[in-house]
N, C-alpha and C. Protein backbone atom coordinates (compact mmCIF):
# COMPACT_ATOMS: atom_id res chain seq x y z
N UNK A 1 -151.11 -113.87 111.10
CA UNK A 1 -151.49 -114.76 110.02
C UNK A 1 -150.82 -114.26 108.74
N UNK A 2 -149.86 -115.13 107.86
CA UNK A 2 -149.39 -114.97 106.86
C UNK A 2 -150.38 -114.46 105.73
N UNK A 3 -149.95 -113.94 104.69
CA UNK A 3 -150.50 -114.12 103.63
C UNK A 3 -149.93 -114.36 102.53
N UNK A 4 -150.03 -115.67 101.23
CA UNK A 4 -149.41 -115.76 100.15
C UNK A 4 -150.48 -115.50 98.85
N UNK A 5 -149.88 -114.33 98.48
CA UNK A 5 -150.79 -114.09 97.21
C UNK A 5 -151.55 -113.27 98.14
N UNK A 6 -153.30 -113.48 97.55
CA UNK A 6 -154.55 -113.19 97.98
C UNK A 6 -155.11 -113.61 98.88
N UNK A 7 -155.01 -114.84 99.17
CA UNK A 7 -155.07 -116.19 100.14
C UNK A 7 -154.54 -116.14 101.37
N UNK A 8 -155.17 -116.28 102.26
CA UNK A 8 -154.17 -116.32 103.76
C UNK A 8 -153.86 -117.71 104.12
N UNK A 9 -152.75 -117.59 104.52
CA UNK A 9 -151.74 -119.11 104.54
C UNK A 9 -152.09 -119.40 106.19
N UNK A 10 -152.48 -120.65 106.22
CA UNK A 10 -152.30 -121.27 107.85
C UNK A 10 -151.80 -122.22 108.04
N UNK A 11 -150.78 -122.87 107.32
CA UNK A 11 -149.72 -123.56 107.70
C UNK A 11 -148.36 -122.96 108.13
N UNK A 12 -147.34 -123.67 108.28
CA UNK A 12 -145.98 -122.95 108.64
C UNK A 12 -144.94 -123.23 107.41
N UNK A 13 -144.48 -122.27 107.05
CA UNK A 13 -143.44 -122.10 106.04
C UNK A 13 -142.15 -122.18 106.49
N UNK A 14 -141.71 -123.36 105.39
CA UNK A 14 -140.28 -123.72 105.94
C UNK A 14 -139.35 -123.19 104.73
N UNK A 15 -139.59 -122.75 103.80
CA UNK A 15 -138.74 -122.37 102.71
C UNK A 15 -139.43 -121.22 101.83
N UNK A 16 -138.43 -120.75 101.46
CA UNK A 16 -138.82 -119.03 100.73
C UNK A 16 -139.50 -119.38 99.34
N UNK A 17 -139.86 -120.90 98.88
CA UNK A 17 -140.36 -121.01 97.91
C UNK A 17 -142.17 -121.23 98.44
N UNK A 18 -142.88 -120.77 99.34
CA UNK A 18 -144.08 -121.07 99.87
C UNK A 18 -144.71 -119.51 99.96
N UNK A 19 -143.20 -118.43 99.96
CA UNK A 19 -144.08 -116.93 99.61
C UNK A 19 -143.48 -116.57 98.76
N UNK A 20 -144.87 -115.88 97.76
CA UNK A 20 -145.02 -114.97 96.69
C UNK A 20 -145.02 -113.51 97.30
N UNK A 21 -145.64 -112.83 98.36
CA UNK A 21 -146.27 -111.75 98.10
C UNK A 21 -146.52 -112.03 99.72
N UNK A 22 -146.59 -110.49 100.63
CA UNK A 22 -147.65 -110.34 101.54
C UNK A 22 -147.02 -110.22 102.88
N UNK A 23 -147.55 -110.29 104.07
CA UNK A 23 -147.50 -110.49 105.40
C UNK A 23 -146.66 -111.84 105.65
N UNK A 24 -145.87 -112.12 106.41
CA UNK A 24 -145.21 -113.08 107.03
C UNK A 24 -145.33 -112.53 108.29
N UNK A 25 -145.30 -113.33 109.16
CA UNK A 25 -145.18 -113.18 110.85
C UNK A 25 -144.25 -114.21 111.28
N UNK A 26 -143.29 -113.80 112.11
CA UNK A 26 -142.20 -115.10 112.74
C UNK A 26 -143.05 -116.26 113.22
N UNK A 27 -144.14 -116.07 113.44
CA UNK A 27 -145.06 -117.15 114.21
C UNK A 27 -145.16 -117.75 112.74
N UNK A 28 -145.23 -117.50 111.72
CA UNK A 28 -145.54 -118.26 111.08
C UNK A 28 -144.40 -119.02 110.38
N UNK A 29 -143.30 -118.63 110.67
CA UNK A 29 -142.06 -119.78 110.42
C UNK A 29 -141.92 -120.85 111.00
N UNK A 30 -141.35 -121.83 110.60
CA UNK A 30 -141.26 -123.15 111.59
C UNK A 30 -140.10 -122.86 112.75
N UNK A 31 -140.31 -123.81 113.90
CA UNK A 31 -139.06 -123.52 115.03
C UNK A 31 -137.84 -123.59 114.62
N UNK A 32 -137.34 -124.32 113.98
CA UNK A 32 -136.27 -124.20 112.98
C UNK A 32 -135.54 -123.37 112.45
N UNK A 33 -136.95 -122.29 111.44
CA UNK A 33 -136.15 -121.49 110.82
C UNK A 33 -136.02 -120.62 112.07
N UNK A 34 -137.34 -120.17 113.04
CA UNK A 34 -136.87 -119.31 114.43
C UNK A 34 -135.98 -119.42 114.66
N UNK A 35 -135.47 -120.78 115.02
CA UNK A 35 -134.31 -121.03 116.40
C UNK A 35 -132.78 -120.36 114.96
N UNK A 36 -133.26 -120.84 114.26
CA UNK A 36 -132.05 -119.95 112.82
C UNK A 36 -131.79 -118.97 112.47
N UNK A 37 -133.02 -118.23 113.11
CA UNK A 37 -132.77 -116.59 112.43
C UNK A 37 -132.44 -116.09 114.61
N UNK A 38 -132.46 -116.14 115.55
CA UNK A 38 -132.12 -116.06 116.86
C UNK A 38 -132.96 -115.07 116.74
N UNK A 39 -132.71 -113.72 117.36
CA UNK A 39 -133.50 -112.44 117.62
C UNK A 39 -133.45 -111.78 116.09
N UNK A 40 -134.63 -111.64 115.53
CA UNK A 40 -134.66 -111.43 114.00
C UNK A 40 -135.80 -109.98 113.67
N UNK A 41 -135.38 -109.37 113.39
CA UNK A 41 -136.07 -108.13 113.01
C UNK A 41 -136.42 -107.79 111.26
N UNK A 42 -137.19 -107.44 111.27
CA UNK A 42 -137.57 -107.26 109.43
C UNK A 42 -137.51 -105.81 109.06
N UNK A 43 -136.36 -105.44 108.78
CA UNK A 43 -136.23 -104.02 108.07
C UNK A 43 -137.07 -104.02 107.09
N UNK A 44 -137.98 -102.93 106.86
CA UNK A 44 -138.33 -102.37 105.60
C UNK A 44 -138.32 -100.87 105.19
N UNK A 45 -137.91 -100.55 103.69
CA UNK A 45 -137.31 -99.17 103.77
C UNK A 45 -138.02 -98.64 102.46
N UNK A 46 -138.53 -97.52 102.68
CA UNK A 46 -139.70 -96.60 101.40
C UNK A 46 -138.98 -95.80 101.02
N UNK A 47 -138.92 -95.28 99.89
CA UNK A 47 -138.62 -94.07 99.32
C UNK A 47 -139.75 -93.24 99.27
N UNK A 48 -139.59 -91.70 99.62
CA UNK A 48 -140.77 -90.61 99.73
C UNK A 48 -140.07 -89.59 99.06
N UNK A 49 -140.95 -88.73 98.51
CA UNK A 49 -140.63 -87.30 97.59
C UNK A 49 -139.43 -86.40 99.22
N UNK A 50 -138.06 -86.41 98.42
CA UNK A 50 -137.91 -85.06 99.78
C UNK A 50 -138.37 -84.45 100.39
N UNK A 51 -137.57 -83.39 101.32
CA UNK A 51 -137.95 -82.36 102.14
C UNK A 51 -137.11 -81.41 102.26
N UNK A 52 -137.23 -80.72 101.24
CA UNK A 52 -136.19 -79.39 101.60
C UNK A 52 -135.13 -79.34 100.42
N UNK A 53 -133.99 -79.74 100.41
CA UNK A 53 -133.07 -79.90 99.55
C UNK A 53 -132.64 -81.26 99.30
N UNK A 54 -133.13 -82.30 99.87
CA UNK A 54 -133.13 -83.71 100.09
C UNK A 54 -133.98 -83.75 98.66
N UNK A 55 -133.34 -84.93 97.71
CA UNK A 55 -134.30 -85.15 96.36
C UNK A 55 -135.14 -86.45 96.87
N UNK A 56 -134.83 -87.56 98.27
CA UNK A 56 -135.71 -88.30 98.36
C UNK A 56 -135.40 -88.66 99.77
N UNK A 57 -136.49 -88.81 100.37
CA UNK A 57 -136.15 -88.93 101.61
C UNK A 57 -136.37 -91.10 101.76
N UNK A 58 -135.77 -91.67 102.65
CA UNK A 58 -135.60 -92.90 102.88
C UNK A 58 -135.51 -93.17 104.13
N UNK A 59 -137.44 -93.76 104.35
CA UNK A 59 -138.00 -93.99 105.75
C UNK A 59 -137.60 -95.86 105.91
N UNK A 60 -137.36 -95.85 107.01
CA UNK A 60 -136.98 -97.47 107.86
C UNK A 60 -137.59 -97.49 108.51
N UNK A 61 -138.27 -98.38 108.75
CA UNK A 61 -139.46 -98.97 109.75
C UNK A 61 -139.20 -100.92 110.01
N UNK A 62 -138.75 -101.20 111.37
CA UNK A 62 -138.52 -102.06 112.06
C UNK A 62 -139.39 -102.42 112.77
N UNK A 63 -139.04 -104.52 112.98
CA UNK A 63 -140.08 -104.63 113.62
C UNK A 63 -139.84 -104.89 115.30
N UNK A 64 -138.59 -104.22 115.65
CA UNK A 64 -137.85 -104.08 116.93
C UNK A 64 -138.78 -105.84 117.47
N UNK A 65 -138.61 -106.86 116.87
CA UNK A 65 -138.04 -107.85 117.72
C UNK A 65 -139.28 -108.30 117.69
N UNK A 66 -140.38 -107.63 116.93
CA UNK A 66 -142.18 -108.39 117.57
C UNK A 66 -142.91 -108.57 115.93
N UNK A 67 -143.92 -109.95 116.13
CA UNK A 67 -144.38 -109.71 114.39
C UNK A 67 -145.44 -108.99 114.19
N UNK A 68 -145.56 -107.39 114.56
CA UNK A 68 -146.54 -107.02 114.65
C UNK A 68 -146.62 -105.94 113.04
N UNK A 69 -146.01 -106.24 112.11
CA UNK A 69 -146.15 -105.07 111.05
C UNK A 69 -146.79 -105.48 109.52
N UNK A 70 -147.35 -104.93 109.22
CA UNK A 70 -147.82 -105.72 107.79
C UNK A 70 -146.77 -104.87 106.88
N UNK A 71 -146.44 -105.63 105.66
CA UNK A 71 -145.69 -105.44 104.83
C UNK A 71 -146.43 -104.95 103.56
N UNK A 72 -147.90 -105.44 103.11
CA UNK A 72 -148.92 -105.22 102.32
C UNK A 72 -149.91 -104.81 102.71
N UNK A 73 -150.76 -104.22 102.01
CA UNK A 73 -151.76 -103.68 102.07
C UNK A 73 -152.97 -104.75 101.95
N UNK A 74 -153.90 -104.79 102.77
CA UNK A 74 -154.64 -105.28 103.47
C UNK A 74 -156.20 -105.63 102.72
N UNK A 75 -156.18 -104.81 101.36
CA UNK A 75 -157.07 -104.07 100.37
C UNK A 75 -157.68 -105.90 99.66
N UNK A 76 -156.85 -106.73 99.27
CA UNK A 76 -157.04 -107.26 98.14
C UNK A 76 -156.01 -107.34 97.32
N UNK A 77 -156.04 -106.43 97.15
CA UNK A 77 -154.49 -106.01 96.02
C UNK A 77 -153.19 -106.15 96.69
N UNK A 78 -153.33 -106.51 97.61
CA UNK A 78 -151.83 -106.95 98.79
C UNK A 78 -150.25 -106.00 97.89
N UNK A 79 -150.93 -105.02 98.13
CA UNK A 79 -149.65 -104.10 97.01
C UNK A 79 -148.56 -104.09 98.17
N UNK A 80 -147.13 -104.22 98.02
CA UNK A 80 -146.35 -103.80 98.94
C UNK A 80 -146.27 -102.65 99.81
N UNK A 81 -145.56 -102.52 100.92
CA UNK A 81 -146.21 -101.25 101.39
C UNK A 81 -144.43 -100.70 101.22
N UNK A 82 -143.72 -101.51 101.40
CA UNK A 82 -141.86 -101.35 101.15
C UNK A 82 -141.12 -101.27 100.07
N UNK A 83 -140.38 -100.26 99.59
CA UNK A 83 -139.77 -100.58 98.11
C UNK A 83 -138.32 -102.05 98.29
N UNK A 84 -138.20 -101.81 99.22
CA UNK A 84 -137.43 -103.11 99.61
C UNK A 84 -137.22 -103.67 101.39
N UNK A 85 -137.26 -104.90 101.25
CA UNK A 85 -137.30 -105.32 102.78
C UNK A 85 -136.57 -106.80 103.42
N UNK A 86 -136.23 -106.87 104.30
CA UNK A 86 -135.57 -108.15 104.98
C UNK A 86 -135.36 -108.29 106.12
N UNK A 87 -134.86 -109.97 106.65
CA UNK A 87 -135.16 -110.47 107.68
C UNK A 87 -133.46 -110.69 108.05
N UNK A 88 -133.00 -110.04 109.16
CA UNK A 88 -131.70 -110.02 109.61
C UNK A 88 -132.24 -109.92 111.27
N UNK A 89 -130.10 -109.83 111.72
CA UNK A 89 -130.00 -110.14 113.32
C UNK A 89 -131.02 -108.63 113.70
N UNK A 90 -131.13 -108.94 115.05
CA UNK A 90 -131.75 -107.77 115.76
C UNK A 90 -130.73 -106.39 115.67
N UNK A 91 -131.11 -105.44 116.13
CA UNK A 91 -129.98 -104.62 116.15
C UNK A 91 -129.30 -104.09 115.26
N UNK A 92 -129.45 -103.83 114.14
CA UNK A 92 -128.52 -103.28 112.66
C UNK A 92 -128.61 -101.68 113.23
N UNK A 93 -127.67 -101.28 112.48
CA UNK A 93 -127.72 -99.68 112.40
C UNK A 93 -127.25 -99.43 111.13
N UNK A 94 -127.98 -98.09 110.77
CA UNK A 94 -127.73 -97.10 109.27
C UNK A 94 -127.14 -95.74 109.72
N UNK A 95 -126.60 -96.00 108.51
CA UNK A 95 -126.17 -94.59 108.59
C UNK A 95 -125.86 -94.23 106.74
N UNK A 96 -125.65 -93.31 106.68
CA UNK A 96 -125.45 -92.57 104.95
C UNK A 96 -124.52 -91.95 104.68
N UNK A 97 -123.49 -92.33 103.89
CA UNK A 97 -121.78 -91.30 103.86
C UNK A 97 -122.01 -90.55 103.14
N UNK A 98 -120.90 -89.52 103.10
CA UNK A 98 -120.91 -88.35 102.26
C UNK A 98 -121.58 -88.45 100.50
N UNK A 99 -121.12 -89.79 100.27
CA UNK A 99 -121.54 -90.03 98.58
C UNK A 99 -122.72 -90.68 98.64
N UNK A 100 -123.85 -90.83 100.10
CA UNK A 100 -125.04 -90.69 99.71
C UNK A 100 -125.48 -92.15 99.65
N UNK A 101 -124.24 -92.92 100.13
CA UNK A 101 -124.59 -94.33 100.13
C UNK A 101 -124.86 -95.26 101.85
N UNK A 102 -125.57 -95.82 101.59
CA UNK A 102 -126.34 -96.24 103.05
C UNK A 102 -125.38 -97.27 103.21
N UNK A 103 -124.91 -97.21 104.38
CA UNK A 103 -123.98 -98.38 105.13
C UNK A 103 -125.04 -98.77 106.06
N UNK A 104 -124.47 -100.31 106.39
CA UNK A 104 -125.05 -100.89 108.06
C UNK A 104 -124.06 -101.26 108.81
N UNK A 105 -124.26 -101.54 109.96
CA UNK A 105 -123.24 -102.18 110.63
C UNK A 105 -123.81 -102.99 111.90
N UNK A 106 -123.31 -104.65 111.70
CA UNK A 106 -123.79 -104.95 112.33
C UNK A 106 -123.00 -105.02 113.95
């Protein structure tokens, strides 16, 4: 079950102008946008205090292919739980070059 805002949404969202804020689940897209996005996974990626000599460490958490992850917090306050996040093909990979910059490749 989606959530927009505070409010939990039980219709199906066909356009990125229907969320503000919150939980999305592929179930809750129309077949359309499904059959549009094919095998679609939702990267989301946190920044955390380092570990060691690392000044910040940068956790990824996928939803390997299922809508099982909340993106917000569950509280009321639907605070994000991701400093940034998105909906791409299945399958991406990361990696980080020498100057510290995150590549993907699809």
């Amino acid at each position: 079950m989606g959530y927009i805002g505070n409010s939990t949404f039980t219709g199906v969202i066909t356009s990125s102008d229907s969320i503000d804020a919150g939980v999305v689940e592929i179930s809750d897209l129309s077949a359309a946008a499904q059959a549009g996005l094919g095998n679609a996974d939702l990267y989301g990626f946190k920044k955390t205090n380092g570990t060691g000599s690392q000044k910040e460490d940068l956790i990824m958490t996928t939803t390997n292919g299922t809508d099982n992850i909340d993106v917000a917090t569950n509280d009321g306050s639907q605070t994000d739980l991701f400093d940034e996040s998105f909906f791409s093909k299945k399958g991406l990979s990361f990696s980080v070059n020498a100057d510290g910059e995150l590549l993907v490749t699809v």
